[in-house]
N, C-alpha and C. Protein backbone atom coordinates (compact mmCIF):
# COMPACT_ATOMS: atom_id res chain seq x y z
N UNK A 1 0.84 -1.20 0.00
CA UNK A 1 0.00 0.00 0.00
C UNK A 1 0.87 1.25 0.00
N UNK A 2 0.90 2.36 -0.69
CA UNK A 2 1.77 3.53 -1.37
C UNK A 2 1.41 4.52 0.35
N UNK A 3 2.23 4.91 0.80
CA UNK A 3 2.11 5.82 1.64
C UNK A 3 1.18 7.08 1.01
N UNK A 4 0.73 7.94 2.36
CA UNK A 4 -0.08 8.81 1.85
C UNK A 4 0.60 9.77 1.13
N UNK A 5 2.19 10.47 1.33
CA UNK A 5 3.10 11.30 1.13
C UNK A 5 3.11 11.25 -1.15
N UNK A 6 2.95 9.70 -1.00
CA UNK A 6 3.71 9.49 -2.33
C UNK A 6 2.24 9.63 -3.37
N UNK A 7 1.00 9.07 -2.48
CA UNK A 7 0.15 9.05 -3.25
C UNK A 7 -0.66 10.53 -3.57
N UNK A 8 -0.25 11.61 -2.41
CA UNK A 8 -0.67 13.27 -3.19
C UNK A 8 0.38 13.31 -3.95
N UNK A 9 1.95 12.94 -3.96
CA UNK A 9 2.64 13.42 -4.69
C UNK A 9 2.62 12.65 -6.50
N UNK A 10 2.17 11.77 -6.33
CA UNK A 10 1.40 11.08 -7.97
C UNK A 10 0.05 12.31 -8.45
N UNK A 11 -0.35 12.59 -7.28
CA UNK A 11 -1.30 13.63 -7.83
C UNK A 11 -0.91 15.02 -8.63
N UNK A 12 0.15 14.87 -8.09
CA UNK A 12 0.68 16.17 -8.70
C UNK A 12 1.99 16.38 -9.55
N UNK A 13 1.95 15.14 -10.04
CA UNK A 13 3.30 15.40 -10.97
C UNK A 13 2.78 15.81 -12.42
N UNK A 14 1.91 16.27 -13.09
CA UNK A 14 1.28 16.93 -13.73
C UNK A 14 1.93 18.43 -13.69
N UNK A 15 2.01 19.26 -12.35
CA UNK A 15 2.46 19.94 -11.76
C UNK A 15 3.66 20.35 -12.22
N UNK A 16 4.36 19.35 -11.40
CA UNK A 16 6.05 19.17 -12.09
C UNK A 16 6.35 19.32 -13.94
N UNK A 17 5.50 18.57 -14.35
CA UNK A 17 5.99 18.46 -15.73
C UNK A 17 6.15 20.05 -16.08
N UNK A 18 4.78 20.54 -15.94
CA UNK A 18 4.68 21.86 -16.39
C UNK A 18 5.38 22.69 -15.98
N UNK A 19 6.05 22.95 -14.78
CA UNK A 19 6.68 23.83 -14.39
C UNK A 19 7.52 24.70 -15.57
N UNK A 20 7.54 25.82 -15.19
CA UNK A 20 8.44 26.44 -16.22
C UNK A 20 10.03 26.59 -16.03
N UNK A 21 9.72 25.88 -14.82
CA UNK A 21 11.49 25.78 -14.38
C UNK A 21 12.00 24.72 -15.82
N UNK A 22 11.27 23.65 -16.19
CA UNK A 22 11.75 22.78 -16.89
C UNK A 22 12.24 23.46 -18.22
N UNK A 23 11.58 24.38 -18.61
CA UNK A 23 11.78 25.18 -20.20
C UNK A 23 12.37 26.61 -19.87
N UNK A 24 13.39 26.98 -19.17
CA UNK A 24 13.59 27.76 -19.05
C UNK A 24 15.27 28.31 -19.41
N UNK A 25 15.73 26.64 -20.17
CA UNK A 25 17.54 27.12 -20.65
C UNK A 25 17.12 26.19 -21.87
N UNK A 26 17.66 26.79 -22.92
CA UNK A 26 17.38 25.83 -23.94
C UNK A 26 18.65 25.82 -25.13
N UNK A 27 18.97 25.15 -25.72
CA UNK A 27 20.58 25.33 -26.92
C UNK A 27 19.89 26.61 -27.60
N UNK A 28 21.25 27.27 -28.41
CA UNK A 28 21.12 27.87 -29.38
C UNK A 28 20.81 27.05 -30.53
N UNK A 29 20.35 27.53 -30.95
CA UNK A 29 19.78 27.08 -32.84
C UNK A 29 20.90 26.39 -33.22
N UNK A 30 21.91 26.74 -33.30
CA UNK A 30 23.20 26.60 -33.72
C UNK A 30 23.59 25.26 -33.26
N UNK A 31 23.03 24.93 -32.15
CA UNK A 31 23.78 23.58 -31.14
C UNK A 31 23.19 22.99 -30.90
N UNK A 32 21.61 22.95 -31.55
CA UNK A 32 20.86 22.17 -31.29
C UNK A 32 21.29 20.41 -32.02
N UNK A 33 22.07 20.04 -32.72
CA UNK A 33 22.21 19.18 -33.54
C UNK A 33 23.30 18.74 -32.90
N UNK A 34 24.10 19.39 -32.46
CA UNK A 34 25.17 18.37 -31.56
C UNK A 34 25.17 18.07 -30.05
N UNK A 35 23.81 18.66 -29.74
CA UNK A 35 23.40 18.38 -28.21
C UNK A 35 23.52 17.06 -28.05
N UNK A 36 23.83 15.83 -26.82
CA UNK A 36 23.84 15.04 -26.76
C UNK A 36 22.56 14.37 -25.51
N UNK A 37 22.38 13.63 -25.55
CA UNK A 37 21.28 12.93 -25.28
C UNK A 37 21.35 12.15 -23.55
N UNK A 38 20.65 12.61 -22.56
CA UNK A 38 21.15 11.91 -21.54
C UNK A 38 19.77 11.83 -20.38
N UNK A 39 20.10 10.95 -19.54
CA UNK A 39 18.62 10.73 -18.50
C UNK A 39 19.26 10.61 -17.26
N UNK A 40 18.38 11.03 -15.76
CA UNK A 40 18.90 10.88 -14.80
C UNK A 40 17.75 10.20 -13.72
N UNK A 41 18.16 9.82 -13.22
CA UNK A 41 17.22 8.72 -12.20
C UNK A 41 16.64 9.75 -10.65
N UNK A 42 15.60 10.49 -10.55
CA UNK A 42 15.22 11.12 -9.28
C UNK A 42 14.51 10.09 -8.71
N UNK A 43 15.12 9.25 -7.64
CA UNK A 43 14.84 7.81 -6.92
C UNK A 43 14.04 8.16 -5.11
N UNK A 44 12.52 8.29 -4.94
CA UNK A 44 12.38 9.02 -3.83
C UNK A 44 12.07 7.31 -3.45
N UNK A 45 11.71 7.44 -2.24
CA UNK A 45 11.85 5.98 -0.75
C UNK A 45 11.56 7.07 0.38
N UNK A 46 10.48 5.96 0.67
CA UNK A 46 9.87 5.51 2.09
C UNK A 46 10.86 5.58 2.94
N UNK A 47 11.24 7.17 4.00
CA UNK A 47 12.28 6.06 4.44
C UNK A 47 12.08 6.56 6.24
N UNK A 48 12.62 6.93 7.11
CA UNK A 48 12.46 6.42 8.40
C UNK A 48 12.16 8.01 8.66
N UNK A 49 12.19 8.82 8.71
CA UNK A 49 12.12 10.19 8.37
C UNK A 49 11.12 10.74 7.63
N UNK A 50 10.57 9.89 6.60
CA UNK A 50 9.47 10.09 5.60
C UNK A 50 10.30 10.32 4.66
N UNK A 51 9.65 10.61 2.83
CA UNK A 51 10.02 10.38 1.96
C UNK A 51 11.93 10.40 1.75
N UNK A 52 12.68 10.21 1.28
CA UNK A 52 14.12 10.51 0.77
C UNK A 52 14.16 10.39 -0.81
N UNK A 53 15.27 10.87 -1.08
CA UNK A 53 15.93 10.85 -2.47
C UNK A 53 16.92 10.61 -2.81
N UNK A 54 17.44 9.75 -3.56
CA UNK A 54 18.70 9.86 -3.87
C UNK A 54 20.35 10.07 -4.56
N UNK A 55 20.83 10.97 -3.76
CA UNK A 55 22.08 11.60 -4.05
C UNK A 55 23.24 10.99 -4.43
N UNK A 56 23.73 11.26 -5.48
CA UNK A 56 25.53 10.62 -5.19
C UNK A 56 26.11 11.94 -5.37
N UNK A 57 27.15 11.44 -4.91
CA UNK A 57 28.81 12.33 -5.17
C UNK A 57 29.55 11.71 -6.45
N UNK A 58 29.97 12.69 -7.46
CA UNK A 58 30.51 12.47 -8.78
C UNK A 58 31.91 11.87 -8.54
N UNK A 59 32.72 11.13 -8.94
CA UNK A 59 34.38 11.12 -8.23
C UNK A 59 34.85 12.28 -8.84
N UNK A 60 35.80 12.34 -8.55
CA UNK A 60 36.66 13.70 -9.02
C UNK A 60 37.73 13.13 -10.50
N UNK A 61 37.57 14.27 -11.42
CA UNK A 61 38.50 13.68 -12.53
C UNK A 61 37.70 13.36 -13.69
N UNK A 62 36.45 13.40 -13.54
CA UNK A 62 35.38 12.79 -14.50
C UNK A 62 35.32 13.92 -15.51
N UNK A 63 34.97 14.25 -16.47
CA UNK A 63 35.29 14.78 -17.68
C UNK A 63 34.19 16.05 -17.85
N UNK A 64 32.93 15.29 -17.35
CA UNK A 64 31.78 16.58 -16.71
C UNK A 64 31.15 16.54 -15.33
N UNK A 65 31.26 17.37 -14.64
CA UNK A 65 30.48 17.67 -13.13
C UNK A 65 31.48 17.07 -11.88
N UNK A 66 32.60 16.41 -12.62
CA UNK A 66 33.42 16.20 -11.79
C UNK A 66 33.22 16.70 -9.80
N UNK A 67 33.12 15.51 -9.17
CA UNK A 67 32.91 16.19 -7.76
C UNK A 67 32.11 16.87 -7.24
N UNK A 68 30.73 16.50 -7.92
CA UNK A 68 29.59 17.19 -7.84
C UNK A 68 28.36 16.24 -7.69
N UNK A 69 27.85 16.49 -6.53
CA UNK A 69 26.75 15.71 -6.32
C UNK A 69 26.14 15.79 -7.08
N UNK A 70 24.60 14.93 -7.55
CA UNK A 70 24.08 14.26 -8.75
C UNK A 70 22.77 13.58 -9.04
N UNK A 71 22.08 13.14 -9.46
CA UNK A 71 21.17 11.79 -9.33
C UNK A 71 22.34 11.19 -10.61
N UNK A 72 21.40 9.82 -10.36
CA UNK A 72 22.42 8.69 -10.92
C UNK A 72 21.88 8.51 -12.54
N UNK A 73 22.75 8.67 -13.28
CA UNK A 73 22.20 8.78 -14.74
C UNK A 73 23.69 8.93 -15.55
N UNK A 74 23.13 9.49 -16.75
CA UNK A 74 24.40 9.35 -17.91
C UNK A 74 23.55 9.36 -19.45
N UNK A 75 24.79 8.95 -20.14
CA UNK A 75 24.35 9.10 -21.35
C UNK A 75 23.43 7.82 -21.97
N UNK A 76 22.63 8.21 -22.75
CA UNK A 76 21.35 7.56 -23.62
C UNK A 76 22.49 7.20 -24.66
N UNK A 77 22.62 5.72 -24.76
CA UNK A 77 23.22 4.74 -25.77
C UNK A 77 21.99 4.55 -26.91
N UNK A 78 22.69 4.09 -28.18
CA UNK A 78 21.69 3.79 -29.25
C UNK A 78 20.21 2.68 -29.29
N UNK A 79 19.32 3.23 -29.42
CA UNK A 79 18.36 2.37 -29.70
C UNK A 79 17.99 2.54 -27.90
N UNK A 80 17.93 3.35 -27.08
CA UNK A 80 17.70 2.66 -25.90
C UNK A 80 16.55 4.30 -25.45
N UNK A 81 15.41 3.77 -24.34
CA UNK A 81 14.87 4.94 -23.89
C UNK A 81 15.25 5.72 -22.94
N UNK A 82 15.30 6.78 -22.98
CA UNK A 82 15.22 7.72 -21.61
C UNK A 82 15.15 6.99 -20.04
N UNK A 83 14.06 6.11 -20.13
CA UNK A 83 14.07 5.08 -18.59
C UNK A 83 14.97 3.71 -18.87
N UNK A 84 15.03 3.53 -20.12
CA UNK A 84 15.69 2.27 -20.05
C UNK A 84 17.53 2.94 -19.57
N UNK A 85 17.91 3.99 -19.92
CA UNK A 85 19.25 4.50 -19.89
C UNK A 85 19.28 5.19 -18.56
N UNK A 86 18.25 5.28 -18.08
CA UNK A 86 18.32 6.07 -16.30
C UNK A 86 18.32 4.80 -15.62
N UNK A 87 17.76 3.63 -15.65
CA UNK A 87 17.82 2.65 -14.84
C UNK A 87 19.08 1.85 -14.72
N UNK A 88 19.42 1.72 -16.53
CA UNK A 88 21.06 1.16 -16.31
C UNK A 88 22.23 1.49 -15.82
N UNK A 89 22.17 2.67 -15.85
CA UNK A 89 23.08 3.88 -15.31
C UNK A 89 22.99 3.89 -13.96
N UNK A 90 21.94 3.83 -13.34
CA UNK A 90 22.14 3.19 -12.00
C UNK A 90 22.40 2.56 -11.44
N UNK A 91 22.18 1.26 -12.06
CA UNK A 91 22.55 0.28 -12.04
C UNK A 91 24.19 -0.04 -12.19
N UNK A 92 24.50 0.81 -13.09
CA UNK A 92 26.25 0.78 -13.18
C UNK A 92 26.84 1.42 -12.03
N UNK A 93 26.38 2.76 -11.84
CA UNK A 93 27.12 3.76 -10.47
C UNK A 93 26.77 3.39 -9.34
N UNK A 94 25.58 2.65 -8.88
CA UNK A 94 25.38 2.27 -7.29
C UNK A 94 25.08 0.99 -6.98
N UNK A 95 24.79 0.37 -7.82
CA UNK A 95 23.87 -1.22 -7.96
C UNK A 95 22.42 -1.26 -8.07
N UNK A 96 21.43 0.03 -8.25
CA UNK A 96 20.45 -0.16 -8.17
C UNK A 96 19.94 -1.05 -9.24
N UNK A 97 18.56 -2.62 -8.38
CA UNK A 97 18.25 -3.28 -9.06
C UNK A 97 17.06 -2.98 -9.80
N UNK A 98 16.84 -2.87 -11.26
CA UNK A 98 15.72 -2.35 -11.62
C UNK A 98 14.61 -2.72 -11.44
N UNK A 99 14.61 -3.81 -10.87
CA UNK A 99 13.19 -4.92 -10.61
C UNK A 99 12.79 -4.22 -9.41
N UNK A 100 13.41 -3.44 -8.37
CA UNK A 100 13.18 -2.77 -7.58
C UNK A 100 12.39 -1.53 -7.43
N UNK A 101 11.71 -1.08 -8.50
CA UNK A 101 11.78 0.32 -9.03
C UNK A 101 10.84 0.44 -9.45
N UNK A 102 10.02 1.62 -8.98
CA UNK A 102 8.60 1.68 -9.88
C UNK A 102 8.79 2.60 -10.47
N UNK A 103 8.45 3.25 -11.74
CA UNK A 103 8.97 3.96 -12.84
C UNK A 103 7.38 4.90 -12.83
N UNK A 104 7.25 6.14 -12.56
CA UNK A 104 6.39 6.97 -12.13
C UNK A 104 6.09 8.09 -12.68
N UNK A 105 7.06 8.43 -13.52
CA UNK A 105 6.61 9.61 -14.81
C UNK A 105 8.37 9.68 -15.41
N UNK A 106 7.73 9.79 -16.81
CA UNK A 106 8.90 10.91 -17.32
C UNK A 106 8.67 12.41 -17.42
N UNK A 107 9.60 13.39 -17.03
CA UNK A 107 9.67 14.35 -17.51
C UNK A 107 10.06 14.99 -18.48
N UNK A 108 9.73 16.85 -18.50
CA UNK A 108 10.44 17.01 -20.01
C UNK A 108 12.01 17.02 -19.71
N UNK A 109 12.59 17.09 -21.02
CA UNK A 109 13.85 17.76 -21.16
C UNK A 109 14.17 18.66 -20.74
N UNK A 110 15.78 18.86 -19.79
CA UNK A 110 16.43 20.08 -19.66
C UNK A 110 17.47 19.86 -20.32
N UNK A 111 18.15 21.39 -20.67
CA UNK A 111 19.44 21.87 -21.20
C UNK A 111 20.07 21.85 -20.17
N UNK A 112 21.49 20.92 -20.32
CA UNK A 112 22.84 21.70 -19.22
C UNK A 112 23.99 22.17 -19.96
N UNK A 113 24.36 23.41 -20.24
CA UNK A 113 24.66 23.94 -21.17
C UNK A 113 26.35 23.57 -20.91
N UNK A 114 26.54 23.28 -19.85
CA UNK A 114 28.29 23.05 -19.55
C UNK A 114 28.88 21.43 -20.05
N UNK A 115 28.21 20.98 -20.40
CA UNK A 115 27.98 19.62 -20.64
C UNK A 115 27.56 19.17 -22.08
N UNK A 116 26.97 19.74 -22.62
CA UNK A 116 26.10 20.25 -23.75
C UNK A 116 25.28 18.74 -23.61
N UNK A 117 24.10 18.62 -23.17
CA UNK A 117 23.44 17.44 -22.98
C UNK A 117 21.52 17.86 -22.73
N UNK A 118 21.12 17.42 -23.39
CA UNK A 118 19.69 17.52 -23.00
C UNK A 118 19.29 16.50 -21.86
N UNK A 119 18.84 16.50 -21.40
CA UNK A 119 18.87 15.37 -19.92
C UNK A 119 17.41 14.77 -19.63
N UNK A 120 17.07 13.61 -19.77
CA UNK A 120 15.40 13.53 -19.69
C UNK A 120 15.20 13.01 -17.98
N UNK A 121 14.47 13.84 -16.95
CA UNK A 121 14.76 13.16 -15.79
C UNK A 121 13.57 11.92 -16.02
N UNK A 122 13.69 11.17 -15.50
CA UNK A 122 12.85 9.82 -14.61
C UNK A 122 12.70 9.88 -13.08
N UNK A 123 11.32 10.15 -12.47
CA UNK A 123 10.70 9.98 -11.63
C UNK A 123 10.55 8.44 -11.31
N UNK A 124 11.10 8.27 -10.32
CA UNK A 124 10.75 6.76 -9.79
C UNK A 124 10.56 6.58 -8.06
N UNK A 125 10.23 5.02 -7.65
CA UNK A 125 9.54 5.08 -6.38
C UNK A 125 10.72 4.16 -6.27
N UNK A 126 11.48 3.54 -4.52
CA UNK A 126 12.04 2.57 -4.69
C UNK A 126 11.38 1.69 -3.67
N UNK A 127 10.44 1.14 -4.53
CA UNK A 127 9.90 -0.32 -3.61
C UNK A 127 10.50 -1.07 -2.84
N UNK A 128 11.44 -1.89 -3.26
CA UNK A 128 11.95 -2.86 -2.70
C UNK A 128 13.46 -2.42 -2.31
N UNK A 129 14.17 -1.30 -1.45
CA UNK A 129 15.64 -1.16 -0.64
C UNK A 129 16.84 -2.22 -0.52
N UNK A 130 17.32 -2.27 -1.06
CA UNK A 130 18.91 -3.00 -0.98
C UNK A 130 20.08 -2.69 -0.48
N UNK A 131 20.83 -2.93 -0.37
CA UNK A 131 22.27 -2.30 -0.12
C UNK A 131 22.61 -1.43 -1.89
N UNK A 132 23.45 -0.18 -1.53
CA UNK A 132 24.05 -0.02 -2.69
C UNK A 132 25.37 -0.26 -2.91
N UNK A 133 25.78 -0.31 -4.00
CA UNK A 133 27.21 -0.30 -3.84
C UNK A 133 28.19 0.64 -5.10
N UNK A 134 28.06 1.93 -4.49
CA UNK A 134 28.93 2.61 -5.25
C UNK A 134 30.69 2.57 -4.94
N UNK A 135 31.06 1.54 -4.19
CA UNK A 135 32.50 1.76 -4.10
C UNK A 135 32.92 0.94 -5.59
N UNK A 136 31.81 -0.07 -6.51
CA UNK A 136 32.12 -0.58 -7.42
C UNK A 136 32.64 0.28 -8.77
N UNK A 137 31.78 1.39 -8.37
CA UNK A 137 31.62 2.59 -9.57
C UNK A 137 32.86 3.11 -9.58
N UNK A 138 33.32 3.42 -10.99
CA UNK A 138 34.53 4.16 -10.80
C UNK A 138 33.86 5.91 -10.84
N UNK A 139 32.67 6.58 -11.75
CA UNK A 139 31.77 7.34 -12.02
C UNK A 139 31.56 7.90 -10.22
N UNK A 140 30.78 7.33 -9.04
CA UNK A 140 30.78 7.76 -8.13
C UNK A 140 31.46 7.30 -6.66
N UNK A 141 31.31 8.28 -5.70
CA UNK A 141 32.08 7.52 -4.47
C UNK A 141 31.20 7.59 -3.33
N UNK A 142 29.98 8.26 -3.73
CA UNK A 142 28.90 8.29 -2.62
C UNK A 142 27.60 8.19 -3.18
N UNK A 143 26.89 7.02 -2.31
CA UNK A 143 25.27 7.21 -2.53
C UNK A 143 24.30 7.82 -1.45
N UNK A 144 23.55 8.16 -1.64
CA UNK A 144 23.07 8.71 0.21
C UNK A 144 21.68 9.12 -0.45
N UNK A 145 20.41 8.49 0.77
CA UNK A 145 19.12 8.69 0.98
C UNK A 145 18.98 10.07 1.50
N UNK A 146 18.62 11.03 1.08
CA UNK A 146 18.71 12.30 1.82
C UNK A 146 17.30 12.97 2.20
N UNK A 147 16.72 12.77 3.38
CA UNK A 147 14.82 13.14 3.41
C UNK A 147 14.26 14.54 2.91
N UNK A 148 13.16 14.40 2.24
CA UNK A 148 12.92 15.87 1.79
C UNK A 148 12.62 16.89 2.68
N UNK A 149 12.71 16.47 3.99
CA UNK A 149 12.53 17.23 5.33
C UNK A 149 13.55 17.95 5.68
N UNK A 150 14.98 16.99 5.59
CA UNK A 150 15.79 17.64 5.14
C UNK A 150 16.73 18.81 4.55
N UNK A 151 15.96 18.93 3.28
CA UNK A 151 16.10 19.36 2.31
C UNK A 151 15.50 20.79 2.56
N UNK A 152 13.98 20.81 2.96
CA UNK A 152 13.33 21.65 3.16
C UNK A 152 13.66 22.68 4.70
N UNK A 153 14.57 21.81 5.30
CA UNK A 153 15.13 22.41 6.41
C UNK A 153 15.76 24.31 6.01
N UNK A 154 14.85 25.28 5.99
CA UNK A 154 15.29 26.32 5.79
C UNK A 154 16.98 26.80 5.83
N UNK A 155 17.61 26.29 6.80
CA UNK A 155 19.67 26.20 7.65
C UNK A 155 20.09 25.80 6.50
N UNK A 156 19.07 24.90 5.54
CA UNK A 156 20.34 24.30 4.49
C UNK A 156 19.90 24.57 3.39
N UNK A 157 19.21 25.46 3.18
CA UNK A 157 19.13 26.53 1.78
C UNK A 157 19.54 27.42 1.46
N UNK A 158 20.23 27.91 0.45
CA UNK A 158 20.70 29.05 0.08
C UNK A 158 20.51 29.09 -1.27
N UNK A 159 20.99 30.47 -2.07
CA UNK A 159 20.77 30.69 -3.26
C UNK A 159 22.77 30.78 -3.48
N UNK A 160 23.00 29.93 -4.78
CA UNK A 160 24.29 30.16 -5.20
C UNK A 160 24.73 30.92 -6.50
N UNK A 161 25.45 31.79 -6.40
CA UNK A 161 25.78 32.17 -7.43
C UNK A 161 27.13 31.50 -8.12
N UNK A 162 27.07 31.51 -9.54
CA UNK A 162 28.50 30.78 -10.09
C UNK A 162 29.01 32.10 -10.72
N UNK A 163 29.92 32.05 -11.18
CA UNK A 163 30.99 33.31 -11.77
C UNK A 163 30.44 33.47 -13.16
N UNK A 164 29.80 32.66 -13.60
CA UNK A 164 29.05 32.68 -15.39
C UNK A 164 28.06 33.44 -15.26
N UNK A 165 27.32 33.74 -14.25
CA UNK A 165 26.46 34.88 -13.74
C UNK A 165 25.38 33.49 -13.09
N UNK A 166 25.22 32.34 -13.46
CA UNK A 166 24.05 31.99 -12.88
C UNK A 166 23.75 31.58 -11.57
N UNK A 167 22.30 32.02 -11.17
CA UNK A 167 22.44 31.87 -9.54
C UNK A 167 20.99 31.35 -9.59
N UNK A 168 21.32 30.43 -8.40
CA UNK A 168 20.17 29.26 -8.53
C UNK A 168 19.72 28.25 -7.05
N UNK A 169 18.79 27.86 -6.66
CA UNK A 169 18.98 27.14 -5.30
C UNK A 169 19.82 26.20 -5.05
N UNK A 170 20.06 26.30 -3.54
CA UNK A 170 21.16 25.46 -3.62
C UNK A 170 21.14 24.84 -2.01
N UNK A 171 21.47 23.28 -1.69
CA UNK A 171 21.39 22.85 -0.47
C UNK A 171 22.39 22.38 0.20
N UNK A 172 22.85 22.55 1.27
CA UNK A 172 23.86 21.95 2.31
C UNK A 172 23.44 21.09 3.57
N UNK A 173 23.70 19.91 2.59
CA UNK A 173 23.37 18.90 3.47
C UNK A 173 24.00 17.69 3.21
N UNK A 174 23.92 17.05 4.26
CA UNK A 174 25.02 15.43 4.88
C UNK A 174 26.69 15.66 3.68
N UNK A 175 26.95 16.71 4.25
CA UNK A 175 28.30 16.97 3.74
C UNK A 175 28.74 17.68 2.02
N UNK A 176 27.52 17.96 1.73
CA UNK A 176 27.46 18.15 0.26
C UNK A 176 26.74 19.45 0.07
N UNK A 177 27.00 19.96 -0.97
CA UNK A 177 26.43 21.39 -1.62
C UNK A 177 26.03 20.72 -2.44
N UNK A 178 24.75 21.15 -3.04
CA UNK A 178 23.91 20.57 -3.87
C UNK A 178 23.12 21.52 -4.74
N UNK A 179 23.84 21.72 -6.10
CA UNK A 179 23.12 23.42 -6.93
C UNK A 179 23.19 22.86 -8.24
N UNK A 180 23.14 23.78 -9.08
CA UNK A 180 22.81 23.51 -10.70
C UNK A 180 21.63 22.44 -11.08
N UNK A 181 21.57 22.22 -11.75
CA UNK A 181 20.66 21.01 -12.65
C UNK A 181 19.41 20.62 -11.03
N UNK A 182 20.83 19.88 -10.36
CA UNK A 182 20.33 18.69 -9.14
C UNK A 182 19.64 19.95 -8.34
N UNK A 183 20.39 20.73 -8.07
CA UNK A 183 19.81 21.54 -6.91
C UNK A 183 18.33 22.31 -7.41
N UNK A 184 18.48 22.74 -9.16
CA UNK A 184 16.95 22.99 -9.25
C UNK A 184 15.99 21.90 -9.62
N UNK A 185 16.15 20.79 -9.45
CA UNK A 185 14.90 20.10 -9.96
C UNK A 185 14.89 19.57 -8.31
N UNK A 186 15.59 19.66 -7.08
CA UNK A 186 15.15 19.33 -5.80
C UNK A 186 14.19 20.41 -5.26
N UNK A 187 14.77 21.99 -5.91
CA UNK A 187 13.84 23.29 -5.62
C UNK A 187 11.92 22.53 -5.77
N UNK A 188 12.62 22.34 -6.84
CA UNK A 188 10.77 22.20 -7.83
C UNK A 188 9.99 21.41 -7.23
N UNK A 189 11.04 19.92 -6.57
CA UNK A 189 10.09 18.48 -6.29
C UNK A 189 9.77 18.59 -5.05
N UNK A 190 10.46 20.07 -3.98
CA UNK A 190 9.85 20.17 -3.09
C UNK A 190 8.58 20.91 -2.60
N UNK A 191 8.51 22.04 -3.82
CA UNK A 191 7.74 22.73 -4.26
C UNK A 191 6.45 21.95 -3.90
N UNK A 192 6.24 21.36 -5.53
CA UNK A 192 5.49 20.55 -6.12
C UNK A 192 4.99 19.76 -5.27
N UNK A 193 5.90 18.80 -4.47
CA UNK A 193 5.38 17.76 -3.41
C UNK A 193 4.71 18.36 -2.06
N UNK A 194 4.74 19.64 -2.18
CA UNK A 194 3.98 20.16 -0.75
C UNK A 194 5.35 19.95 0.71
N UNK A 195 6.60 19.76 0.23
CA UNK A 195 7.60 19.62 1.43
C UNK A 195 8.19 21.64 1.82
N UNK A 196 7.85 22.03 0.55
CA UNK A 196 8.64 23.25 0.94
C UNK A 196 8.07 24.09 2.21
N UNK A 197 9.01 24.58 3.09
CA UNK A 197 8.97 25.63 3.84
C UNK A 197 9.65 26.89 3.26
N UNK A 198 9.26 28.06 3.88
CA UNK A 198 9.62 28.98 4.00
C UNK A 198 11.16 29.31 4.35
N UNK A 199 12.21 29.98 3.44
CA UNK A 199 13.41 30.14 3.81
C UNK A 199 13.91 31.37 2.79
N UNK A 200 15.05 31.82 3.47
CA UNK A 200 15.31 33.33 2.87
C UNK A 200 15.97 33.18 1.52
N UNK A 201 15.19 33.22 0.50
CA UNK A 201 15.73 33.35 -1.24
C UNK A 201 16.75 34.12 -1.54
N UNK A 202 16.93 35.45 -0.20
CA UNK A 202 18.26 36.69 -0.75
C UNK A 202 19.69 35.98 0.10
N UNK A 203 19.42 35.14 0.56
CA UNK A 203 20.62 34.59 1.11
C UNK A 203 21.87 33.98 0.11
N UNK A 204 22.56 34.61 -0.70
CA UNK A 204 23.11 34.19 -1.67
C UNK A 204 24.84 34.23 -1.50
N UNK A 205 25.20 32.77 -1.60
CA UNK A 205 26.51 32.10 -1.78
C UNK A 205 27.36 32.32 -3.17
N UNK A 206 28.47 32.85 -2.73
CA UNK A 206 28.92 32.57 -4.47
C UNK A 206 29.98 31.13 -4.20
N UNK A 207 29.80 30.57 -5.57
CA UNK A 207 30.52 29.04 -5.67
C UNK A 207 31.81 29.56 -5.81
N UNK A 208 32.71 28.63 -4.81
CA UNK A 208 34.42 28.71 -4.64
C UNK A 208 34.75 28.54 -6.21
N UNK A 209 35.49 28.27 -6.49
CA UNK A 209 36.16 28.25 -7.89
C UNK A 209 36.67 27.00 -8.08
């Protein structure tokens, strides 16, 4: 039986799709043809705290986002879908088993312009909890359940600015800064899911270098 948390939040991923956060960076004309193709796994669980999500840490050295927390995803291989390439990809960086997994919406496309990648997220539930094991991954070195209570904890919000001019929400929590891409689609799903509290938006960080 779906907790009550998850079953308003099926109500409202309608919500989510639309957001205009989702359409709000898009390629130039110009780059639209060599954009590359990629999906990321937003994995929420039941967990002792109420809902969680889950986070990794990028290893360091990786070619994009290097050392940067994440959801677990990558690039869309040939012939394969948006969920079929978010599940394997998880499956590669932490062990998640896909039989485990209830697959709960796709969303639209975002642009990450540093990366040049269109990114399709996947909404999923994780039914059945396992051990993970990202020490296998060479891609990450941390997995972590992080509660949207958490998240919504006003102490660990801030707004970050990067030196490219963009400034965007951003969270500090279980040892990690958490901004760009990850940090706005956690803005939205807390939004959306009815977790957000109230916290000061002018509080703004600029990112170390």
């Amino acid at each position: 039986m779906a907790s009550h948390w998850l079953r308003e939040f099926e109500n409202r991923i309608d919500d989510l799709r639309g957001d205009a956060f989702l359409y709000n960076i898009r390629p130039k004309a110009s780059d639209v043809e060599a954009t590359k193709q990629g999906a990321v796994l937003i994995l929420l669980h039941d967990g002792v705290q109420g809902p969680e999500v889950l986070i990794t840490l990028r290893s360091e050295g990786l070619r994009a986002h290097s050392g940067q927390p994440s959801f677990p995803g990558g690039a869309i291989e040939s012939n394969e879908s948006a969920v079929d390439a978010a599940l394997r990809e998880s499956s590669e960086e932490v062990g998640l088993v896909r039989e485990s997994i209830d697959v709960l919406a796709e969303l639209p496309q975002l642009f990450i312009p540093p990366s040049n990648f269109h990114v399709t997220p996947i909404l999923g539930f994780w039914r059945e909890p396992h051990p993970l094991t990202p020490e296998r991954s060479k891609e990450v070195v941390r997995a972590e359940m992080i509660a949207l209570n958490e998240l919504a904890n006003p102490a660990n919000r801030i707004m970050l600015r990067h030196r490219s001019g963009y400034r965007g929400p951003a969270f500090d929590v279980a040892g990690m800064r958490i901004w760009g891409f990850t940090g706005g689609i956690l803005d939205r799903l807390l939004y959306h899911g009815g977790f957000e509290r109230e916290w000061n938006q002018e509080r703004t960080v600029e990112l170390e270098p």
